[in-house]
Protein backbone atom coordinates (compact mmCIF):
# COMPACT_ATOMS: atom_id res chain seq x y z
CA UNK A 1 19.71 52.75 -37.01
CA UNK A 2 17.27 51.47 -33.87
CA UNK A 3 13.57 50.91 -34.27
CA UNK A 4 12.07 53.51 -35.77
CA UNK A 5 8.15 55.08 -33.98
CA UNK A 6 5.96 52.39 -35.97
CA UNK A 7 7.84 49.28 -34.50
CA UNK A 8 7.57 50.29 -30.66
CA UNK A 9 4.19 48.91 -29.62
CA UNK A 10 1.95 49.48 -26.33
CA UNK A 11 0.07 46.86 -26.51
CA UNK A 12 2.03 44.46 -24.29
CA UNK A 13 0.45 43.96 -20.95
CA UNK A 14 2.07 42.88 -17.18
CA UNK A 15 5.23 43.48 -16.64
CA UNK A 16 6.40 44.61 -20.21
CA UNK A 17 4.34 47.42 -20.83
CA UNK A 18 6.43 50.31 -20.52
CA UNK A 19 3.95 52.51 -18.63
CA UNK A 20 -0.08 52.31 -17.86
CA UNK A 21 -1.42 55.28 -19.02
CA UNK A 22 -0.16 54.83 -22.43
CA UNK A 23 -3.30 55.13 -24.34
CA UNK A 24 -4.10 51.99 -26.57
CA UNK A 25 -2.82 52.99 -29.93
CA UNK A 26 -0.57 55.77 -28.54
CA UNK A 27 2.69 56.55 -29.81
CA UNK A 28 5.23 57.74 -27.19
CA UNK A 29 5.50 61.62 -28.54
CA UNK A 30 1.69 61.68 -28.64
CA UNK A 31 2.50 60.53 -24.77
CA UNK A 32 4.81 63.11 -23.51
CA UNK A 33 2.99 65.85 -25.60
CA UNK A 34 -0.33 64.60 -23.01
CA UNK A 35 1.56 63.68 -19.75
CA UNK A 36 5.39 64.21 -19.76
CA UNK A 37 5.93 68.04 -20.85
CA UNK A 38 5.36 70.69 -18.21
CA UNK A 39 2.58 72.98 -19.07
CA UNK A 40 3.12 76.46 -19.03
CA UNK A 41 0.40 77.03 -16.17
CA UNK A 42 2.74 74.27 -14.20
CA UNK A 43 5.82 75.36 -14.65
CA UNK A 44 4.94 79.68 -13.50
CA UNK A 45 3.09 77.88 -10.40
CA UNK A 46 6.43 76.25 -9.02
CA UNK A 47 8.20 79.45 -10.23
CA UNK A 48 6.17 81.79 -8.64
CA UNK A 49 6.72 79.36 -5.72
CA UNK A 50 10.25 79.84 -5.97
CA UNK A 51 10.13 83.28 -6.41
CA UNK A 52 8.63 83.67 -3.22
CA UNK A 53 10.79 81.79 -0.78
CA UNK A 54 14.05 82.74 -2.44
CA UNK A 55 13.05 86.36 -1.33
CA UNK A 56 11.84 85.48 2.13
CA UNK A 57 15.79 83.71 2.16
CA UNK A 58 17.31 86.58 1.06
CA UNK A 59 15.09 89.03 3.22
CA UNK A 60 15.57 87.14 6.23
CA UNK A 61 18.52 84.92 6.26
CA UNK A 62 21.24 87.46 6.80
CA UNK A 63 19.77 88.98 9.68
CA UNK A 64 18.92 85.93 11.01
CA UNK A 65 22.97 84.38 10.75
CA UNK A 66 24.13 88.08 12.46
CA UNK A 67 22.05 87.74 15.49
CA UNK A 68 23.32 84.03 16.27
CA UNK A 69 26.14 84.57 18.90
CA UNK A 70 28.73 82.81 17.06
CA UNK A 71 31.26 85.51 15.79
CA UNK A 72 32.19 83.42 13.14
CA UNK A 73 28.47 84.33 11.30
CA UNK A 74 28.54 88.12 11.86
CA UNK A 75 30.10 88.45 8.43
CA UNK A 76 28.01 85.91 6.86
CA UNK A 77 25.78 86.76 3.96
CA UNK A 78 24.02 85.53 0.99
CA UNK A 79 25.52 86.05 -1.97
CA UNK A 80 23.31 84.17 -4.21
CA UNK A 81 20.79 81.60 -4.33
CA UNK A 82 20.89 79.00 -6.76
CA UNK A 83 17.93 76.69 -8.29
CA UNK A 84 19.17 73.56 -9.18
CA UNK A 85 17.67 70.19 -9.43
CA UNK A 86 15.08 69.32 -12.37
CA UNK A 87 13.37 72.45 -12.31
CA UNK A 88 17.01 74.23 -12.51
CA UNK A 89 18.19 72.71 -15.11
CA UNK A 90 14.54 72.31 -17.59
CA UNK A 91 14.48 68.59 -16.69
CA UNK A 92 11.42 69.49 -14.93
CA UNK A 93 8.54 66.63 -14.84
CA UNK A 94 4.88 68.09 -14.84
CA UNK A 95 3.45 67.39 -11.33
CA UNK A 96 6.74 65.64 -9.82
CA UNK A 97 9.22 68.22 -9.61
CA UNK A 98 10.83 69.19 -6.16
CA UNK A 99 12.62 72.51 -5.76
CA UNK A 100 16.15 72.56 -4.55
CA UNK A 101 17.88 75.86 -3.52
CA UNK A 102 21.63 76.34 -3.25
CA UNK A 103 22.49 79.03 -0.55
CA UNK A 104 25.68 80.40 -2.02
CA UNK A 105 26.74 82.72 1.66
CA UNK A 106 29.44 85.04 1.87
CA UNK A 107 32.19 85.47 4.47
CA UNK A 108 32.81 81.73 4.75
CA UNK A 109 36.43 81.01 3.12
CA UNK A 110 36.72 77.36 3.07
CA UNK A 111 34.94 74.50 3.16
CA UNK A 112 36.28 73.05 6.19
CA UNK A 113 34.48 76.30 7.71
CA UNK A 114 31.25 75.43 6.39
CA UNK A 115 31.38 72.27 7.64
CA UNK A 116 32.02 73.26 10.88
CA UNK A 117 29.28 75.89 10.92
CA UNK A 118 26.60 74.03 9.00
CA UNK A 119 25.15 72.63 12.07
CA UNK A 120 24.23 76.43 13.09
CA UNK A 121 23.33 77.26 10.01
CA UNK A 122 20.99 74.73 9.66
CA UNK A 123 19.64 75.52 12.87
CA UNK A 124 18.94 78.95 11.52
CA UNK A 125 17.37 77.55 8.45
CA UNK A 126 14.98 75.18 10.03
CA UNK A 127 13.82 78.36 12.86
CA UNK A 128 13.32 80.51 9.68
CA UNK A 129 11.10 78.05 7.89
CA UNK A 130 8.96 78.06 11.16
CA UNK A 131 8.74 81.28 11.21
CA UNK A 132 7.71 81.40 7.52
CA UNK A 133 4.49 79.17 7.84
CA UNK A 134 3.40 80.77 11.01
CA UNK A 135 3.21 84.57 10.20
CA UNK A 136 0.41 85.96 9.00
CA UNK A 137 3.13 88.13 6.53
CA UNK A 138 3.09 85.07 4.46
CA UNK A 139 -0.38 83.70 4.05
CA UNK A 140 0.85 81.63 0.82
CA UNK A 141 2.95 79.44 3.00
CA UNK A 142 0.43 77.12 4.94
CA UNK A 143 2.71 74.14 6.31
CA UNK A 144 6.01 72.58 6.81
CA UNK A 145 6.84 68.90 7.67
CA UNK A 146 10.79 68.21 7.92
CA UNK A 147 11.56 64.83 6.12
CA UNK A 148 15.02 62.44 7.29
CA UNK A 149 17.51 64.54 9.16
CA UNK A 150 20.88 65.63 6.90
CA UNK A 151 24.43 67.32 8.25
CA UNK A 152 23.98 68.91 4.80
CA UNK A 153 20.90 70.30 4.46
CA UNK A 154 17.22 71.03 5.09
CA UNK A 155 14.64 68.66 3.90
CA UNK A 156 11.07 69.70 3.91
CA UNK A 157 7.64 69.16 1.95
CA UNK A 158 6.47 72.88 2.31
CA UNK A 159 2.80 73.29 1.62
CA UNK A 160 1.83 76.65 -0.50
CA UNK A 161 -1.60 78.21 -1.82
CA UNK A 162 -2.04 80.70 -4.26
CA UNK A 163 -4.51 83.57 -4.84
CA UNK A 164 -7.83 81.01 -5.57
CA UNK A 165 -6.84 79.42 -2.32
CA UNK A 166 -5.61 75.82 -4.42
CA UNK A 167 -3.26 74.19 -2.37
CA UNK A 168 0.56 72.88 -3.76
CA UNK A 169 2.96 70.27 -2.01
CA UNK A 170 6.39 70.40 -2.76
CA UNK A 171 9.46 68.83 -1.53
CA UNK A 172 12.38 71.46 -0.71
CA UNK A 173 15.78 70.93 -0.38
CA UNK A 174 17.72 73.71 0.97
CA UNK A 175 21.64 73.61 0.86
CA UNK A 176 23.88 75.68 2.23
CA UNK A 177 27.06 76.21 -0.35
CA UNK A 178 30.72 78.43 -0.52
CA UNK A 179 30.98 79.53 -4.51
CA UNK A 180 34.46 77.62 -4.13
CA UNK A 181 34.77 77.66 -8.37
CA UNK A 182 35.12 81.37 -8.75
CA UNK A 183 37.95 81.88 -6.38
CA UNK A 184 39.87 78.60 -6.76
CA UNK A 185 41.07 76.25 -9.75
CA UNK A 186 39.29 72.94 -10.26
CA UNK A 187 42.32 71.36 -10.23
CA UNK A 188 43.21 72.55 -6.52
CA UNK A 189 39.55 72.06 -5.70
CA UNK A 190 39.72 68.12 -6.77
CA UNK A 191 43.23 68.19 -5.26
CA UNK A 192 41.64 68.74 -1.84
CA UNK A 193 38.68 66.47 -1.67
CA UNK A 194 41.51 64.14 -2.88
CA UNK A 195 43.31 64.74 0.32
CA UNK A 196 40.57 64.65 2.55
CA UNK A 197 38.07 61.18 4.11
CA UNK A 198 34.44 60.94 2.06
CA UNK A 199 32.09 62.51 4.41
CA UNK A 200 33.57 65.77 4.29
CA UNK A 201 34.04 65.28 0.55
CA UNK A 202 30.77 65.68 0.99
CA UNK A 203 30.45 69.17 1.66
CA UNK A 204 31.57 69.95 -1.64
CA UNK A 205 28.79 69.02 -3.52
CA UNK A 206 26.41 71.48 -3.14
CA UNK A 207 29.53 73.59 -3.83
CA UNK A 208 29.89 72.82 -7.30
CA UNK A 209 26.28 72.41 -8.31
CA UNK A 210 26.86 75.88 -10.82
CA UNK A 211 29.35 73.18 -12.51
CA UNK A 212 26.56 70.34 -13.06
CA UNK A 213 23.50 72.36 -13.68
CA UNK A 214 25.26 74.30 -16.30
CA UNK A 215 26.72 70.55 -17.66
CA UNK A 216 23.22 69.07 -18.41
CA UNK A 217 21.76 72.71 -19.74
CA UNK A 218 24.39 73.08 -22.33
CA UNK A 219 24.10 68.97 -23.26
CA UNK A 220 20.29 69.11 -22.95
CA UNK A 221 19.44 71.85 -25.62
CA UNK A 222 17.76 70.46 -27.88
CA UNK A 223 13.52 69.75 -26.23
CA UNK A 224 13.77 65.88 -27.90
CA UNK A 225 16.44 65.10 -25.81
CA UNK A 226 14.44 67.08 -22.18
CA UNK A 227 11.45 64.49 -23.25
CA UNK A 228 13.75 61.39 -23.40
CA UNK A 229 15.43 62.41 -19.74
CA UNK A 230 11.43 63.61 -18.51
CA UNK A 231 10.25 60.09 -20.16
CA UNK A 232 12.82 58.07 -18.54
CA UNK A 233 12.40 59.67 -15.16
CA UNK A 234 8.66 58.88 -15.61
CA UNK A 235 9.07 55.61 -16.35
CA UNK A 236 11.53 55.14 -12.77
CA UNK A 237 9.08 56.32 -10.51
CA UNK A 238 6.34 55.07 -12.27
CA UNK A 239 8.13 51.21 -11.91
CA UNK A 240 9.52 51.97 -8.86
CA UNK A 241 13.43 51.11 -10.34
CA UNK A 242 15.99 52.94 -7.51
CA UNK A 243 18.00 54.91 -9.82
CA UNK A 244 18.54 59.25 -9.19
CA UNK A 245 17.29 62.13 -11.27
CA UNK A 246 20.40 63.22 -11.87
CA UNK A 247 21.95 59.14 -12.92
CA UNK A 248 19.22 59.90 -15.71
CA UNK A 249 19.89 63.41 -16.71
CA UNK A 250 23.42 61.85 -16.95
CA UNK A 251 22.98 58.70 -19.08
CA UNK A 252 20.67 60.16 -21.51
CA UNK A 253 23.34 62.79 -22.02
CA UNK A 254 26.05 60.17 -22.06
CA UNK A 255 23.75 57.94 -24.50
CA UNK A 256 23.71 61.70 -26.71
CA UNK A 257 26.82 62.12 -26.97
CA UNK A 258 27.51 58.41 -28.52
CA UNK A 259 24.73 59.73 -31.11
CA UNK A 260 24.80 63.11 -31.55
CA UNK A 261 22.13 64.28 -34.04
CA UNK A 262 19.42 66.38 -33.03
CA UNK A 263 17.02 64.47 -34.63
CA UNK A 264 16.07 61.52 -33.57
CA UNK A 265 13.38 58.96 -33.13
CA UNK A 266 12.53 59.36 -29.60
CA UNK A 267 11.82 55.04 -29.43
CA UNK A 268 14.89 54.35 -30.49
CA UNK A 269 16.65 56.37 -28.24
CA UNK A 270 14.20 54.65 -25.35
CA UNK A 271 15.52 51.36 -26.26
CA UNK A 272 18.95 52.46 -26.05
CA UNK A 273 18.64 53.69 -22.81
CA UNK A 274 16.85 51.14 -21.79
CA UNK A 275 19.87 48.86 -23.18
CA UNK A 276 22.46 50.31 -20.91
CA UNK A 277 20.22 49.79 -17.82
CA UNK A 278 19.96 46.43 -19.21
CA UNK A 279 24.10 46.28 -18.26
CA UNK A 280 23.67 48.53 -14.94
CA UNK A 281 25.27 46.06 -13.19
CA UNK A 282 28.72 46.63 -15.34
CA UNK A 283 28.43 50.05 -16.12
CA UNK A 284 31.22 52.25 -16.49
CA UNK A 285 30.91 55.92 -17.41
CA UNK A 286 33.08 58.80 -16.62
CA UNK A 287 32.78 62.23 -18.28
CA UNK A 288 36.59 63.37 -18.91
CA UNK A 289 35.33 67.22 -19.87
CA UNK A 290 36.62 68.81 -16.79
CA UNK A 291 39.12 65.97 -14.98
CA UNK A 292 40.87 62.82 -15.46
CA UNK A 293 39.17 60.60 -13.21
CA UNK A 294 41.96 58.01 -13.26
CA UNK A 295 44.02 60.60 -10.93
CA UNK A 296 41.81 60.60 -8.49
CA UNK A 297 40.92 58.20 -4.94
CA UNK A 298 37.16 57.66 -6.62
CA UNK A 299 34.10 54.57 -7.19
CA UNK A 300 36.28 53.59 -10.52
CA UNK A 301 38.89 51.65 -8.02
CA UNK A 302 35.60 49.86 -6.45
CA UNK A 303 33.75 46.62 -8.25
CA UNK A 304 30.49 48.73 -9.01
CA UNK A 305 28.89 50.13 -11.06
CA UNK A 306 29.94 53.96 -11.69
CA UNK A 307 28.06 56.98 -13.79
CA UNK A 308 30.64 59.74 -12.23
CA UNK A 309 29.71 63.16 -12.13
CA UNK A 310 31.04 65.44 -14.62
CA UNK A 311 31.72 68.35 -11.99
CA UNK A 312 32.78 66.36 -9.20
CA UNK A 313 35.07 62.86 -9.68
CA UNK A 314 34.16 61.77 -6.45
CA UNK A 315 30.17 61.35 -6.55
CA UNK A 316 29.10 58.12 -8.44
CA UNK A 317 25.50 58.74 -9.65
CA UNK A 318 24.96 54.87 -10.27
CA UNK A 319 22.52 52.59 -8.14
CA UNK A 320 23.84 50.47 -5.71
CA UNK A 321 25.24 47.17 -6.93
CA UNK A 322 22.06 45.35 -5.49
CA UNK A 323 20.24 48.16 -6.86
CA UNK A 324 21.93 47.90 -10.17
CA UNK A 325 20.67 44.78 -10.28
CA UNK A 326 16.72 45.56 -9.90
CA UNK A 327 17.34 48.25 -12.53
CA UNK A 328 18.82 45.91 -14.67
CA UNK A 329 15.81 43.58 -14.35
CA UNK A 330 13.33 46.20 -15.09
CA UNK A 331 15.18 47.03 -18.45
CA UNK A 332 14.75 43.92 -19.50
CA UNK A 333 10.99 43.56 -18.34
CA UNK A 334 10.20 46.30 -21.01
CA UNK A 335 12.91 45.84 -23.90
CA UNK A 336 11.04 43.64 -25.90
CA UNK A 337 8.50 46.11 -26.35
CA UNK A 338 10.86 47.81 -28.50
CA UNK A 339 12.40 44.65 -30.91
């Protein structure tokens, strides 16, 4: 049955106590009731945020692609944009949540033609986001500073204000996308990245990002089991272990499904998790809900650890194998907290 809350104690100090600001005495739901759930006042700021520069996209992108002199973009437009990440799928961390927008454009058939324009497009993007911070038509965008360079999309930390003049710093991720699962099978879809070398595989990501944020919101109804991911994420940042967001969304899910019931003691479920990432440096986890990952050129053929996507059987969430091997370390630092 696991540990139940009375047996998990905070009173361990250096390297096993699971996180600082634990109180003394402190049981882990009194901790993500104080410091893990998003307030409501937290999550309508990054909303309203959102709000704001998914209009100024959809205002000004358009335009923007049909006055670029490549033919190819006269027909371009947006057909939708997308908020994935943390915030998109109610993963959301209060205070540490980036936003990340998928530009779904029209009048782009293929991948392959994406790839080939993204370079323009992100051109386009980047002279847009300029433009955003220095008009005086958007006085609630004060900054921009453009993080590591990407072929597949922009990377910012955009500085907003609101009405009382506080100031917000975010980290946005903008990604240009073709809605290539509502006009083609996901069998033909897979069939292609199949055929094709991994970079460009790459392009399809962002493509099927509708497929993995609506993957962890239907497995992540239930709030206990949003705490345990917003815990766990917590805890990674807070200890510095190099594993994704999404690796977490994923094995806390995975960890779920293996026990299913809605209620549960939220340390027991911890020490579970923190079991597996105890045996990160074997781990082997496919989701088989929407392909058979044994019939595809994928991480399962390599000696490493693999957490594969359930949307895409070509992106292994999973750290590194020296990675795998600090997270495993870190697991251990803190399981005893929990026997």
């Amino acid at each position: 049955m696991g540990v139940s809350q009375s047996r998990y104690s905070n009173e361990s100090s250096g390297p096993r106590r699971l996180l600082d600001d634990i109180r003394s005495g402190e049981t882990l739901n009194q901790y993500i009731e104080r410091i893990v759930q998003p307030d409501t006042a937290y999550l309508e700021k990054c909303n309203r945020t959102v709000d704001k520069l998914v209009r100024f996209l959809h205002e000004k992108l358009t335009p923007a692609l049909r006055r670029l002199s490549s033919h190819q973009l006269r027909n371009v437009n947006v057909k939708e944009i997308l908020k994935s990440g943390s915030l998109g799928k109610s993963t959301a961390v209060r205070n540490k949540s980036d936003i990340d927008l998928i530009l779904f454009l029209n009048g782009i058939e293929t991948v392959e033609n994406l790839r080939d324009l993204m370079p323009t497009i992100l051109r386009c993007l980047r002279e847009l986001l300029n433009e955003l911070v220095r008009s005086p038509n958007y006085p609630w965008a004060r900054s921009i500073r453009y993080k590591k360079d990407s072929k597949f999309a922009i990377c910012c930390i955009l500085t907003t204000t609101d009405d009382y003049g506080n100031e917000d710093e975010r980290e946005v991720d903008l990604l240009p996308a073709v809605d290539i699962t509502h006009s083609e099978s996901l069998r033909r879809i897979y069939d292609k990245m199949d055929s094709t070398d991994e970079d460009s595989r790459r392009y399809y990501s962002a493509c099927l990002s509708r497929m993995q944020r609506e993957f962890v919101q239907n497995a992540t109804a239930s709030a206990k089991v949003k705490d345990l991911i917003r815990l766990v994420k917590i805890w990674a940042k807070d200890r510095q272990v190099p594993i994704r967001s999404y690796f977490v969304e994923l094995l806390v899910i995975y960890n779920q499904r293996r026990h299913p019931a809605q209620d549960f003691e939220i340390p027991d479920h911890v020490k579970e998790i923190l079991v597996l990432l105890s045996e990160c440096e074997s781990m082997r986890i496919v989701f088989t809900d929407k392909y058979n990952p044994r019939n595809y050129r994928n991480t399962m053929n390599k000696d490493q650890p693999y957490l594969l996507c359930p949307a895409n059987p070509f992106m292994n969430t999973a750290p590194s194998p020296a990675d795998a091997r600090i997270v495993a370390r870190k697991a251990r630092e803190v399981l005893p907290i929990f026997s």
